[in-house]
N, C-alpha and C. Protein backbone atom coordinates (compact mmCIF):
# COMPACT_ATOMS: atom_id res chain seq x y z
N UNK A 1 31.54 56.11 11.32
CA UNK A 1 32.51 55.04 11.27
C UNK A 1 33.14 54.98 9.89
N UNK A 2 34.17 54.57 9.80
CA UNK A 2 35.16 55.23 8.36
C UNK A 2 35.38 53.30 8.18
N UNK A 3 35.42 53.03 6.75
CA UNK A 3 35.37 51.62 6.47
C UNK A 3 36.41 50.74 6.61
N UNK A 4 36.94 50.04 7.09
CA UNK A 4 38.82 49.68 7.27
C UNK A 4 38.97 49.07 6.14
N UNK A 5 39.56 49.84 5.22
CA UNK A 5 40.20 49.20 4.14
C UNK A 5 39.44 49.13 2.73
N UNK A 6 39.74 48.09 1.73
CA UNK A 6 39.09 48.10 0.49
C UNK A 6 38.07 46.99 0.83
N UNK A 7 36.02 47.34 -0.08
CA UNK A 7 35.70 46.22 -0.13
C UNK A 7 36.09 44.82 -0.57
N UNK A 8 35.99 43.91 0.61
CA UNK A 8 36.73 42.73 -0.62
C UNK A 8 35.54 41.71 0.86
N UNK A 9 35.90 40.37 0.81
CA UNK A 9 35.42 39.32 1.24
C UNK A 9 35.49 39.06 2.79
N UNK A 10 36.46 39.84 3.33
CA UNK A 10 36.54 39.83 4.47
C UNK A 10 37.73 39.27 4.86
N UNK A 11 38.40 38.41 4.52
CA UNK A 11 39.19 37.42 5.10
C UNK A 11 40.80 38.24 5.45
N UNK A 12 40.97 39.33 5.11
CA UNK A 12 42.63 40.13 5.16
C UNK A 12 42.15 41.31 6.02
N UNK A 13 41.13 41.95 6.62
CA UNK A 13 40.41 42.77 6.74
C UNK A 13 39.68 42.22 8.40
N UNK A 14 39.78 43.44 9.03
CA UNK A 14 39.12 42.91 10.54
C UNK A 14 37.92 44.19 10.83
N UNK A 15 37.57 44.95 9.49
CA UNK A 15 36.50 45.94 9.22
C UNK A 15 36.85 46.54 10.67
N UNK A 16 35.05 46.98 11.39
CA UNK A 16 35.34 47.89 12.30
C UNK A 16 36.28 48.00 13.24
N UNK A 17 36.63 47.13 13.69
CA UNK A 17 37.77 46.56 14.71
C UNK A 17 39.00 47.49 14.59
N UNK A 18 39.64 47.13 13.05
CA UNK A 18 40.76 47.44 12.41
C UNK A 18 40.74 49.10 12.80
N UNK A 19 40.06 49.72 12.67
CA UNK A 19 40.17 51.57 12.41
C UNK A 19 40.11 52.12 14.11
N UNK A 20 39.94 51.04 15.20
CA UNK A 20 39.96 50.94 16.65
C UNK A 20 40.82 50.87 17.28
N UNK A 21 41.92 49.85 16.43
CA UNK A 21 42.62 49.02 17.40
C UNK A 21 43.74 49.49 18.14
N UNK A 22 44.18 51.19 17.90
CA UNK A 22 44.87 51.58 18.39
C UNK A 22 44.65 52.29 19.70
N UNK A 23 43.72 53.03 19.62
CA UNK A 23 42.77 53.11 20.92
C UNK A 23 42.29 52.71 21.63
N UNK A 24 41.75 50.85 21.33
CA UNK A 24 41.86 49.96 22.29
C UNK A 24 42.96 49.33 22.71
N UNK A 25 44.22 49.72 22.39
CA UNK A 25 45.42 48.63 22.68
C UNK A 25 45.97 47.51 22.46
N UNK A 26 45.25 47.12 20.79
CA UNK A 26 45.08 46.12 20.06
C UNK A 26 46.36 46.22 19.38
N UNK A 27 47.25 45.33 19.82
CA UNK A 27 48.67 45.52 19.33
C UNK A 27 48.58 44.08 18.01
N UNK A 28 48.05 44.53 16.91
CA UNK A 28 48.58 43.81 16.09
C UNK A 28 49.37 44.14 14.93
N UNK A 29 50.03 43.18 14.30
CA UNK A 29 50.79 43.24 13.12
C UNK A 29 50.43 43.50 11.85
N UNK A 30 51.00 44.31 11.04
CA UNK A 30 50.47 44.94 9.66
C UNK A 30 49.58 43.24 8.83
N UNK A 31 48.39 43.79 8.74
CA UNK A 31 47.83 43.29 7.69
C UNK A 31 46.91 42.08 8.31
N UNK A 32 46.52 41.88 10.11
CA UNK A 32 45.87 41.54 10.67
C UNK A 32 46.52 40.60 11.60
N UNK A 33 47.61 39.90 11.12
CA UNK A 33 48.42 39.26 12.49
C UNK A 33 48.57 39.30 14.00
N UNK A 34 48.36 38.69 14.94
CA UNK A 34 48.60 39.30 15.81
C UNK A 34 49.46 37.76 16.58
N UNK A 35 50.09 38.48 17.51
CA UNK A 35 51.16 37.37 18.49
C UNK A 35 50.71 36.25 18.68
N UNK A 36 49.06 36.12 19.52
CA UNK A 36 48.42 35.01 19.91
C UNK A 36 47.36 35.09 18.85
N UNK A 37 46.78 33.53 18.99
CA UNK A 37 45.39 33.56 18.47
C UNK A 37 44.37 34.21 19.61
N UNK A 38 43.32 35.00 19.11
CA UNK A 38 42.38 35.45 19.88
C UNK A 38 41.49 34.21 20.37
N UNK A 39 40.98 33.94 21.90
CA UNK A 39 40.00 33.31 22.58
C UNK A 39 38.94 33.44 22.18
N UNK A 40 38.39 32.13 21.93
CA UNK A 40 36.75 32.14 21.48
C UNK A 40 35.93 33.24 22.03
N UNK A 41 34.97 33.21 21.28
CA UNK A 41 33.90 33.90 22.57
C UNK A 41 33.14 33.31 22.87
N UNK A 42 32.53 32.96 24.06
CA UNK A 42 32.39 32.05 25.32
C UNK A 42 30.87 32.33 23.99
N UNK A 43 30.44 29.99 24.06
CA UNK A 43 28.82 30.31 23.31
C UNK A 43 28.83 30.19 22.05
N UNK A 44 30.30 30.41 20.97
CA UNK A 44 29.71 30.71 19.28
C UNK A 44 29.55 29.14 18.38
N UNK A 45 28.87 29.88 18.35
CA UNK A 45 28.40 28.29 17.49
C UNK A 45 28.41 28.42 16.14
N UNK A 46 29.22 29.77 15.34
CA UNK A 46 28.55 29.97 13.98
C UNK A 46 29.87 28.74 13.26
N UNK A 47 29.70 28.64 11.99
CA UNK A 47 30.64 27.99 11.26
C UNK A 47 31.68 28.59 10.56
N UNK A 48 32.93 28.33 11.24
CA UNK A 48 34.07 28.84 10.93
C UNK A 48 35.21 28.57 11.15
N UNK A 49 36.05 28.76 10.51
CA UNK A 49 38.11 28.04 11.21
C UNK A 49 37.96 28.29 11.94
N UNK A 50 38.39 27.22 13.05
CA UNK A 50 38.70 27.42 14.54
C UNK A 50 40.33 27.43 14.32
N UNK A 51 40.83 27.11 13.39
CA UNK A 51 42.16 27.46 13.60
C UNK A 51 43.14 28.29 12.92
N UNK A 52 44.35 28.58 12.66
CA UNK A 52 45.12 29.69 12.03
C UNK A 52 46.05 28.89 10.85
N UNK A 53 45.27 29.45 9.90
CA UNK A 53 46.13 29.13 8.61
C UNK A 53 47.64 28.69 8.64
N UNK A 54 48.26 28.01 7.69
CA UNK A 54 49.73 28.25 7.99
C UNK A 54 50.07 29.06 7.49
N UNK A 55 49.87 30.49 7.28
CA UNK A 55 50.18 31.69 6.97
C UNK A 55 50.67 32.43 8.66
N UNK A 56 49.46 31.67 9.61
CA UNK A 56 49.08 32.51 10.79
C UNK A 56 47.99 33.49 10.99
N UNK A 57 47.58 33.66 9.78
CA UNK A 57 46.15 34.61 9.38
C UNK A 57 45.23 34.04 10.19
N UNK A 58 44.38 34.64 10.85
CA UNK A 58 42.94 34.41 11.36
C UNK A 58 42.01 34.81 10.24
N UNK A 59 41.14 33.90 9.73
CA UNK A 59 40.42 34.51 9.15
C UNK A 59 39.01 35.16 10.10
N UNK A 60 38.84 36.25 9.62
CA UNK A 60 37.57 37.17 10.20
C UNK A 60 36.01 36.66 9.47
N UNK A 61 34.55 36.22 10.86
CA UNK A 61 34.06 36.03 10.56
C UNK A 61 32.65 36.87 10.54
N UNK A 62 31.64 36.90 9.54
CA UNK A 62 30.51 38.05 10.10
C UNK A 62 29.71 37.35 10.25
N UNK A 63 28.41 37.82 10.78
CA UNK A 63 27.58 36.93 10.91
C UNK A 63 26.38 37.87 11.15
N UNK A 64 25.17 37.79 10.13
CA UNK A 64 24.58 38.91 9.76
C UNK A 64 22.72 38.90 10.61
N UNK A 65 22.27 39.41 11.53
CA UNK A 65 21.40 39.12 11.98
C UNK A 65 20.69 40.54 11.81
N UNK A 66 18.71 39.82 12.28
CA UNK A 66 18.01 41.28 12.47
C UNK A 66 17.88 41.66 13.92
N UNK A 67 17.25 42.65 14.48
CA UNK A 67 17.27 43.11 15.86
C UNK A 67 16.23 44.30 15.42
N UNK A 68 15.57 44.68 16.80
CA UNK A 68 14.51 45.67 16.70
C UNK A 68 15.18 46.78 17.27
N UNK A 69 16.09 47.27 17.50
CA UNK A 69 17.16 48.06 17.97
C UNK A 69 18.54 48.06 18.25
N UNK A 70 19.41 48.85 18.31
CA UNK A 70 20.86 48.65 19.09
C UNK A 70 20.81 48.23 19.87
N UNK A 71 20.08 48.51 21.02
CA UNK A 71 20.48 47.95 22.55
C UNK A 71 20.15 46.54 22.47
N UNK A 72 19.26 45.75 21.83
CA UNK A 72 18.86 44.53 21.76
C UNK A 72 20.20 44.22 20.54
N UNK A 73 20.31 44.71 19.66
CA UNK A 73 22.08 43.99 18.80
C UNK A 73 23.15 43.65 19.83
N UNK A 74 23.02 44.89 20.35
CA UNK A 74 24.37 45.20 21.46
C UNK A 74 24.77 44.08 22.21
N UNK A 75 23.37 43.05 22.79
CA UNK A 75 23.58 41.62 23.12
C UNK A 75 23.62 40.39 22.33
N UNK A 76 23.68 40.79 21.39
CA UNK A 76 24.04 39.20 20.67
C UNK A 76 25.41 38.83 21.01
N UNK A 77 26.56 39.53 20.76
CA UNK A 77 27.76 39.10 20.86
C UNK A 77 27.76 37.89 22.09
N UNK A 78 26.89 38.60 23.42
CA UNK A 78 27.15 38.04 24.93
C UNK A 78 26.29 36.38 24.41
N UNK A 79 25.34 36.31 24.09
CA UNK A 79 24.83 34.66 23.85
C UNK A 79 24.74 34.36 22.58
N UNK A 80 25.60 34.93 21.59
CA UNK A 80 25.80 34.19 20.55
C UNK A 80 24.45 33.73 19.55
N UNK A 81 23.44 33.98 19.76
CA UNK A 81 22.48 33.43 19.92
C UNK A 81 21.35 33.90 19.57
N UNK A 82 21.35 35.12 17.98
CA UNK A 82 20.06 36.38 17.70
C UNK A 82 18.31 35.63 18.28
N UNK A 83 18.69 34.38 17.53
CA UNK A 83 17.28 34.11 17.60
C UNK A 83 16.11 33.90 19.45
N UNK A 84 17.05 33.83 19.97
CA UNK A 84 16.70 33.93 21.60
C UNK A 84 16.45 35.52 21.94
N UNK A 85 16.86 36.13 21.00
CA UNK A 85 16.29 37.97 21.33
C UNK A 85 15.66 38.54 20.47
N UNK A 86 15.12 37.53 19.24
CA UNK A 86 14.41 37.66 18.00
C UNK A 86 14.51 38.31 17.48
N UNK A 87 15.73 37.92 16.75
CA UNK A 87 16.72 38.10 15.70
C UNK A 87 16.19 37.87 14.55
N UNK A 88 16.89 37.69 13.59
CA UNK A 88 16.65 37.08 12.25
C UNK A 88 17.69 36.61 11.68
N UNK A 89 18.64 35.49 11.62
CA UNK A 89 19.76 35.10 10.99
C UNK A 89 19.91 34.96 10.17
N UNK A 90 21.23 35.49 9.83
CA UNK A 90 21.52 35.17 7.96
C UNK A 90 23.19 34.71 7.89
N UNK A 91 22.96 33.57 7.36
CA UNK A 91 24.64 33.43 7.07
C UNK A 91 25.45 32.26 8.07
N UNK A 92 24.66 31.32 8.82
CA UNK A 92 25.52 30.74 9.88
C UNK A 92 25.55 29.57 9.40
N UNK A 93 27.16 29.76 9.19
CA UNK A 93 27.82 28.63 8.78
C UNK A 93 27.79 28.73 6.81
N UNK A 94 27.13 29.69 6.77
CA UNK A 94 26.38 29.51 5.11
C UNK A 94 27.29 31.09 4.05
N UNK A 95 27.00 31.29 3.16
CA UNK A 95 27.78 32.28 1.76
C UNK A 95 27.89 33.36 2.73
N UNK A 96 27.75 33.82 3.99
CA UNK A 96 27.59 35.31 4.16
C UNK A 96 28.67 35.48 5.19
N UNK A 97 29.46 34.35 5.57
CA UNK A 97 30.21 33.98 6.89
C UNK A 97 31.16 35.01 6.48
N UNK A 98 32.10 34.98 5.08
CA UNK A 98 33.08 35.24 4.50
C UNK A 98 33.05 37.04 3.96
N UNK A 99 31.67 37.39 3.82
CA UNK A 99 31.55 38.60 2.95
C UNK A 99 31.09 39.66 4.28
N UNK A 100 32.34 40.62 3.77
CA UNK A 100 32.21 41.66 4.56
C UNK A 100 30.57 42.84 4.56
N UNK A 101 30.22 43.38 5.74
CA UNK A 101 29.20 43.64 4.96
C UNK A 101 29.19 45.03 4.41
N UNK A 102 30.79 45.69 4.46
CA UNK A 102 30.62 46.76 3.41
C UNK A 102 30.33 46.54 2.33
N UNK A 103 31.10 45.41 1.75
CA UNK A 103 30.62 44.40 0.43
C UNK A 103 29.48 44.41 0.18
N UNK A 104 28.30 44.21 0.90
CA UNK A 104 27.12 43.80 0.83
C UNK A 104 26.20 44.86 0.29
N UNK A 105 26.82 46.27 1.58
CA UNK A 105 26.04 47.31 1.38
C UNK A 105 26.38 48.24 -0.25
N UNK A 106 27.38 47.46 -0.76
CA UNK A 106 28.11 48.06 -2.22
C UNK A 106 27.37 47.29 -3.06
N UNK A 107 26.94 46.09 -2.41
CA UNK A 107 26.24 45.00 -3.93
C UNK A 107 24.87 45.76 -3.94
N UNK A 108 24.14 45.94 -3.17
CA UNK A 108 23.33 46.54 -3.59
C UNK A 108 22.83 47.75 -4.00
N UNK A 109 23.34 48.61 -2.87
CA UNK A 109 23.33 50.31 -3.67
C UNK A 109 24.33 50.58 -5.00
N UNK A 110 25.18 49.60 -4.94
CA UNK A 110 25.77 49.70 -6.85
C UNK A 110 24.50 49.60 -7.92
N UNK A 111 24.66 47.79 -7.57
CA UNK A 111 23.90 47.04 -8.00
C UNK A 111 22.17 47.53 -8.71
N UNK A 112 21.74 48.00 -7.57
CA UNK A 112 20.66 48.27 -7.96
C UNK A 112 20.17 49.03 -7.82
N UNK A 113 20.39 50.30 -6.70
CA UNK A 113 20.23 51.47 -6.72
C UNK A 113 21.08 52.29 -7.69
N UNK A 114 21.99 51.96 -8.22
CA UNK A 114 23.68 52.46 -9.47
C UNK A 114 24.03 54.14 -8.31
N UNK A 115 24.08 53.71 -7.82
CA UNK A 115 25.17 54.58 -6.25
C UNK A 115 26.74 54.09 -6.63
N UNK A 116 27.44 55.17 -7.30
CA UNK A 116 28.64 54.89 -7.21
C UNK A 116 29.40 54.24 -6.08
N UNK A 117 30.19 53.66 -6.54
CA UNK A 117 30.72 52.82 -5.43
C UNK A 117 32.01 53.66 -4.29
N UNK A 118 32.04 55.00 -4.70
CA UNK A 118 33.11 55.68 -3.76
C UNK A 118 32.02 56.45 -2.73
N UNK A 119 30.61 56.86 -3.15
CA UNK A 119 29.41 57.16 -2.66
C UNK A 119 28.58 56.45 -1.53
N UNK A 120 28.86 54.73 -1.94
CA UNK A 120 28.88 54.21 -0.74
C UNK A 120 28.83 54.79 0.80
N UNK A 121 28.09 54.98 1.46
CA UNK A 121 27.84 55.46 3.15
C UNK A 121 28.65 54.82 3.51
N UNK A 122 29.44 54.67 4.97
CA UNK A 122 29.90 54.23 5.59
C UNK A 122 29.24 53.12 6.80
N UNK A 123 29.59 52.83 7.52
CA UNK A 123 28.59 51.54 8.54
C UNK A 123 28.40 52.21 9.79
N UNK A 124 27.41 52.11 10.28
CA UNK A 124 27.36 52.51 11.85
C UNK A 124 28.01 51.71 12.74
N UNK A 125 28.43 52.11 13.61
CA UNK A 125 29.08 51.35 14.82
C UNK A 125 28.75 51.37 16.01
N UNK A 126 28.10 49.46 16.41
CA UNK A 126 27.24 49.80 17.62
C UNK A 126 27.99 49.24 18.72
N UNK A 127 29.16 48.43 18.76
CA UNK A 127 29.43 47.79 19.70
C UNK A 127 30.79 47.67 19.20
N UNK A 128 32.11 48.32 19.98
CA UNK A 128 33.12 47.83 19.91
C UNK A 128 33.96 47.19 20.79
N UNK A 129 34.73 45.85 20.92
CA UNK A 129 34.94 45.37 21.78
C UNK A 129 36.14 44.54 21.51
N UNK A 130 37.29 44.48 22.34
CA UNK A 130 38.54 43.65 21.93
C UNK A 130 38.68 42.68 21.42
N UNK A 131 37.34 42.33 21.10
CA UNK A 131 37.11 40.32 20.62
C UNK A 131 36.31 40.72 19.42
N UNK A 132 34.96 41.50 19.20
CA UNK A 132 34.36 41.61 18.21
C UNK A 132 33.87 43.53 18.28
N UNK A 133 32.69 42.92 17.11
CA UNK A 133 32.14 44.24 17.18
C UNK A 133 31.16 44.41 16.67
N UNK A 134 30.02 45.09 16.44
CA UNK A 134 28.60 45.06 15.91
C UNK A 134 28.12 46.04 15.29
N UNK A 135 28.32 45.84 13.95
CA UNK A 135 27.80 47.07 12.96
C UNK A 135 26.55 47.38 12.85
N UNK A 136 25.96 48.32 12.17
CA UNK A 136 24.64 48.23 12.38
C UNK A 136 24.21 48.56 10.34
N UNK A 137 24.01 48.11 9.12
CA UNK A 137 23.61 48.05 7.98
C UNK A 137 21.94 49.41 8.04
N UNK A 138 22.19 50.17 6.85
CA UNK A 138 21.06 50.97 6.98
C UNK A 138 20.32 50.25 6.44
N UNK A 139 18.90 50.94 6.31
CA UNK A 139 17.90 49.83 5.61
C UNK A 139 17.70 50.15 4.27
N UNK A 140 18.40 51.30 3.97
CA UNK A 140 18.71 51.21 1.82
C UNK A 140 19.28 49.84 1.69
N UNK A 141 19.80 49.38 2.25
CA UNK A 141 20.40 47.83 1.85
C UNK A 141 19.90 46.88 1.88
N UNK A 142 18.59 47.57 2.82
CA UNK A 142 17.67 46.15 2.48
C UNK A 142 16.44 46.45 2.16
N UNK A 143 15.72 47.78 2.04
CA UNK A 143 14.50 47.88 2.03
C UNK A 143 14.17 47.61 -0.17
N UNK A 144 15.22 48.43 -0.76
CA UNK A 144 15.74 48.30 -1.81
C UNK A 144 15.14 46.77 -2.91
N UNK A 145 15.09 45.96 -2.35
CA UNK A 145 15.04 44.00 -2.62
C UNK A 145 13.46 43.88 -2.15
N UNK A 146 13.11 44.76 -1.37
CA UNK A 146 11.34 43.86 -1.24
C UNK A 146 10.60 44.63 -2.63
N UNK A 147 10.95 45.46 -3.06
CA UNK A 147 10.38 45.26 -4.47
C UNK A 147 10.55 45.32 -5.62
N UNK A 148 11.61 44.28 -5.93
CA UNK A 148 12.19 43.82 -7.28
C UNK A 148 11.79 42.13 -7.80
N UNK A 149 11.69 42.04 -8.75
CA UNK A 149 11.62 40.84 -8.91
C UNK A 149 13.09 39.59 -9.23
N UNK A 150 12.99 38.89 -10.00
CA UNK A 150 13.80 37.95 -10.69
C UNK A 150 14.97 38.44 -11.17
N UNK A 151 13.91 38.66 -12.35
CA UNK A 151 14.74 39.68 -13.52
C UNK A 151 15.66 40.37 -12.71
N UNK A 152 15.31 41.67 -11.90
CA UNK A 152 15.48 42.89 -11.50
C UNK A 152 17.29 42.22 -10.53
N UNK A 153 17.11 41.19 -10.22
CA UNK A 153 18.19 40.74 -9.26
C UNK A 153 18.92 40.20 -10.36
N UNK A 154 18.68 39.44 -11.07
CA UNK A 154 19.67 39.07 -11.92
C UNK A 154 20.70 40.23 -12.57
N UNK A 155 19.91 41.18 -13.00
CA UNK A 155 20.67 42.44 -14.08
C UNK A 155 21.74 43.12 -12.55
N UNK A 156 21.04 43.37 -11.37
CA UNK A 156 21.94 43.58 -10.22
C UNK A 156 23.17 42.77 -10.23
N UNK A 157 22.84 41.61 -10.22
CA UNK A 157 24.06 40.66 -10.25
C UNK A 157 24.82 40.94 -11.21
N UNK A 158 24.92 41.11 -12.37
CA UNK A 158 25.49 41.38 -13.78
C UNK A 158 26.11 42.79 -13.62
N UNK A 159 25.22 44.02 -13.36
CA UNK A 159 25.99 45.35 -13.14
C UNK A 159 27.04 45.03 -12.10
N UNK A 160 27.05 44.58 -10.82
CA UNK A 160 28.02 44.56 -10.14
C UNK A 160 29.04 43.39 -10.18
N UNK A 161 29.19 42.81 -11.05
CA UNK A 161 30.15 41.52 -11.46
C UNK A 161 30.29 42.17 -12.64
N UNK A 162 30.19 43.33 -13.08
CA UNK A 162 31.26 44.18 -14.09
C UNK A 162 31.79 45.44 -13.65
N UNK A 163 31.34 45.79 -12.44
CA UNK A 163 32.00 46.78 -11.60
C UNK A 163 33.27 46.93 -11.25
N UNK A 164 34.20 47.76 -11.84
CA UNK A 164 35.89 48.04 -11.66
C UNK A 164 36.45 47.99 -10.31
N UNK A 165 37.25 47.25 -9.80
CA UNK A 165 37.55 47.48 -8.18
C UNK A 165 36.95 47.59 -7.32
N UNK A 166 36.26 46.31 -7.35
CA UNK A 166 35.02 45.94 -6.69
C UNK A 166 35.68 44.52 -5.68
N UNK A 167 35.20 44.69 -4.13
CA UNK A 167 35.56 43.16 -3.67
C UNK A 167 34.62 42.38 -4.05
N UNK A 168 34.77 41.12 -3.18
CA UNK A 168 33.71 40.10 -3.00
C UNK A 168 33.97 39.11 -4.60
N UNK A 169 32.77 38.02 -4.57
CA UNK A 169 32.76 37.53 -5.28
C UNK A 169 32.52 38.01 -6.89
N UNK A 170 33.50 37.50 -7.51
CA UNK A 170 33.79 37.70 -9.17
C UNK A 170 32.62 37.09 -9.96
N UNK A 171 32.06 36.18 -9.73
CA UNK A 171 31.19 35.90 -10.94
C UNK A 171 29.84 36.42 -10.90
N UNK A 172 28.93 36.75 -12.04
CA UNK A 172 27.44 37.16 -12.00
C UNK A 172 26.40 36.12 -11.14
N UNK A 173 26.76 34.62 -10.99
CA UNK A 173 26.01 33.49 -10.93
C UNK A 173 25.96 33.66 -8.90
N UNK A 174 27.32 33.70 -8.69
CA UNK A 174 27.86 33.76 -7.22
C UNK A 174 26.77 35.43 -6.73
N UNK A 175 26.77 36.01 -7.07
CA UNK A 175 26.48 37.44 -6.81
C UNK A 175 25.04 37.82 -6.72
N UNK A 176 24.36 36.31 -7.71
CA UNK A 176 23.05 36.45 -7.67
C UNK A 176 22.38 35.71 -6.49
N UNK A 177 23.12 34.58 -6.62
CA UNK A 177 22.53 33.86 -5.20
C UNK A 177 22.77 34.62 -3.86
N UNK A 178 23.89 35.15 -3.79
CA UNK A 178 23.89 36.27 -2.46
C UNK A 178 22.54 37.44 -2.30
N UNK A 179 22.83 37.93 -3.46
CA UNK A 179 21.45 38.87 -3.47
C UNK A 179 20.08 37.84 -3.35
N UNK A 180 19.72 36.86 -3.79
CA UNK A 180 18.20 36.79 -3.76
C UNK A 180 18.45 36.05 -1.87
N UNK A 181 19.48 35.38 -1.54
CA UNK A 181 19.54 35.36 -0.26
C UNK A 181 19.43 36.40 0.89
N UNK A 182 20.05 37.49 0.13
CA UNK A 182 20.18 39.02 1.10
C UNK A 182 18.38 39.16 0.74
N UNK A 183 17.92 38.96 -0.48
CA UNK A 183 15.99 39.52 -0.69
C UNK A 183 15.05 38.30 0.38
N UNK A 184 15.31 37.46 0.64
CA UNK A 184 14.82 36.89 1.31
C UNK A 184 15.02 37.62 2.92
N UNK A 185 15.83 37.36 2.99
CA UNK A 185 16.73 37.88 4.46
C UNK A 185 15.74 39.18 4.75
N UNK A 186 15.71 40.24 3.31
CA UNK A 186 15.15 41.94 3.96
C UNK A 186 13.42 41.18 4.01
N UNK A 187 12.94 40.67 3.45
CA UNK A 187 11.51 40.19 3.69
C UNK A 187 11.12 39.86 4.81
N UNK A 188 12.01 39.16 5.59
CA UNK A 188 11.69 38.72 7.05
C UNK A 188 12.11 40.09 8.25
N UNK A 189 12.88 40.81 7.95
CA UNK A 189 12.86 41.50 8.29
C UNK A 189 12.15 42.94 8.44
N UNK A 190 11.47 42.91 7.26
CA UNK A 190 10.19 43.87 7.21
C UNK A 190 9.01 43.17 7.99
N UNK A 191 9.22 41.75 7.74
CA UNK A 191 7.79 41.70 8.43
C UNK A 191 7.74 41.21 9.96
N UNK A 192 9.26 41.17 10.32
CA UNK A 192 9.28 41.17 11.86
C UNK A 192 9.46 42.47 13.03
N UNK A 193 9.96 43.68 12.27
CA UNK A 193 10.07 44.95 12.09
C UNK A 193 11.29 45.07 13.03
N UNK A 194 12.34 44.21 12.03
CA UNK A 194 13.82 44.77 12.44
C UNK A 194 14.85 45.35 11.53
N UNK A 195 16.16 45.77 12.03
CA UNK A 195 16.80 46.29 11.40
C UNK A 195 18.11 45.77 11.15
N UNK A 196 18.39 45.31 10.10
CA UNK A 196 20.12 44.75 9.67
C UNK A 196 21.05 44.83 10.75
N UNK A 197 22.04 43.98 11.24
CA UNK A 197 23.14 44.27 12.03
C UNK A 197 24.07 43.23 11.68
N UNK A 198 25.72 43.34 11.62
CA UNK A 198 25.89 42.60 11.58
C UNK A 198 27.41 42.64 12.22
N UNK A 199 27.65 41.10 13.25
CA UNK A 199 28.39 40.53 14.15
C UNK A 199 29.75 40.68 13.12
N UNK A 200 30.99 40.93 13.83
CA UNK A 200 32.21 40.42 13.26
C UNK A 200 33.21 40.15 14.83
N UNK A 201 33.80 39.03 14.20
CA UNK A 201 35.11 38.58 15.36
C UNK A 201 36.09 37.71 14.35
N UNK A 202 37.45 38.19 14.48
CA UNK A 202 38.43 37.30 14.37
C UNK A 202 38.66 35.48 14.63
């Protein structure tokens, strides 16, 4: 799967979707516009604009859960709902709604593995679908955080809040709380024995 576009926060950007949409018949307008607003998906409960800027922009939302496989990710989209297929949620309604998770997978293999940022892997793609789509995060992105400490996240935060052409959030302070949230997040996920995925829809 090839990344749509530059890391940044998500909000101009419809990630996997975007590098699809011509093959699915997704007739939209340069730079994410499209004619109508897209229909809920039946069930979401995460926290987000329900409505369209006065720009007309939709903003795009992710929503970052665990799963013990694809085929069990593959259904979250349908009930909205990781923790009923024992999931692990991260982000609903909360800092992670907004950040793309190429972003994510750059904060940390920058950050703290120092993986150039053009080196960056690309995302797997488990589910594409005219409404959303379901990436799947490797586990360098998260296995990386179960053994660092304090310190070790803070200086992460600092290398990548001086990183050149970098998305996402600008300050060291913002960057740290994401990361020790993303170190919490990979902890539960080691010890429930799942693997990163994460939801996006317009």
């Amino acid at each position: 799967m090839h990344r749509g576009g530059g890391l940044g926060e998500g909000t101009d950007d419809l990630g996997p979707e975007r590098a699809e949409q011509t093959r699915r018949g997704r007739h939209r307008r340069a730079g994410g516009h499209e004619e109508q607003s897209p229909e809920p998906v039946p069930g979401s409960t995460a926290g987000t604009e329900s409505t369209e800027s006065r720009s007309g922009r939709v903003g795009v939302t992710y929503k970052y859960f665990g799963a013990p496989n694809g085929a069990t990710a593959a259904r979250v989209p349908i009930s909205m709902r990781p923790e009923e297929l024992g999931g692990d949620e991260l982000g609903m309604g909360g800092m992670f709604t907004r950040i793309k998770p190429e972003t994510v997978a750059a904060m940390v293999l920058t950050g703290i593995e120092g993986i150039p940022l053009h080196k960056v892997p690309p995302l797997e793609l488990v589910v594409l679908h005219p409404d959303y789509a379901v990436v799947k995060l490797p586990m360098t992105v998260v296995d990386p955080l179960r053994g660092i400490g304090e310190e070790a996240v803070g200086a992460a935060a600092f290398i990548w809040s001086t990183v050149p052409d970098r998305g996402g959030p600008r300050d060291a302070f913002t960057v740290y709380k994401l990361l020790h949230e993303w170190q919490d997040f990979s902890h539960r996920l080691h010890e429930a024995g799942h693997q990163p995925y994460c939801l996006v829809w317009p």
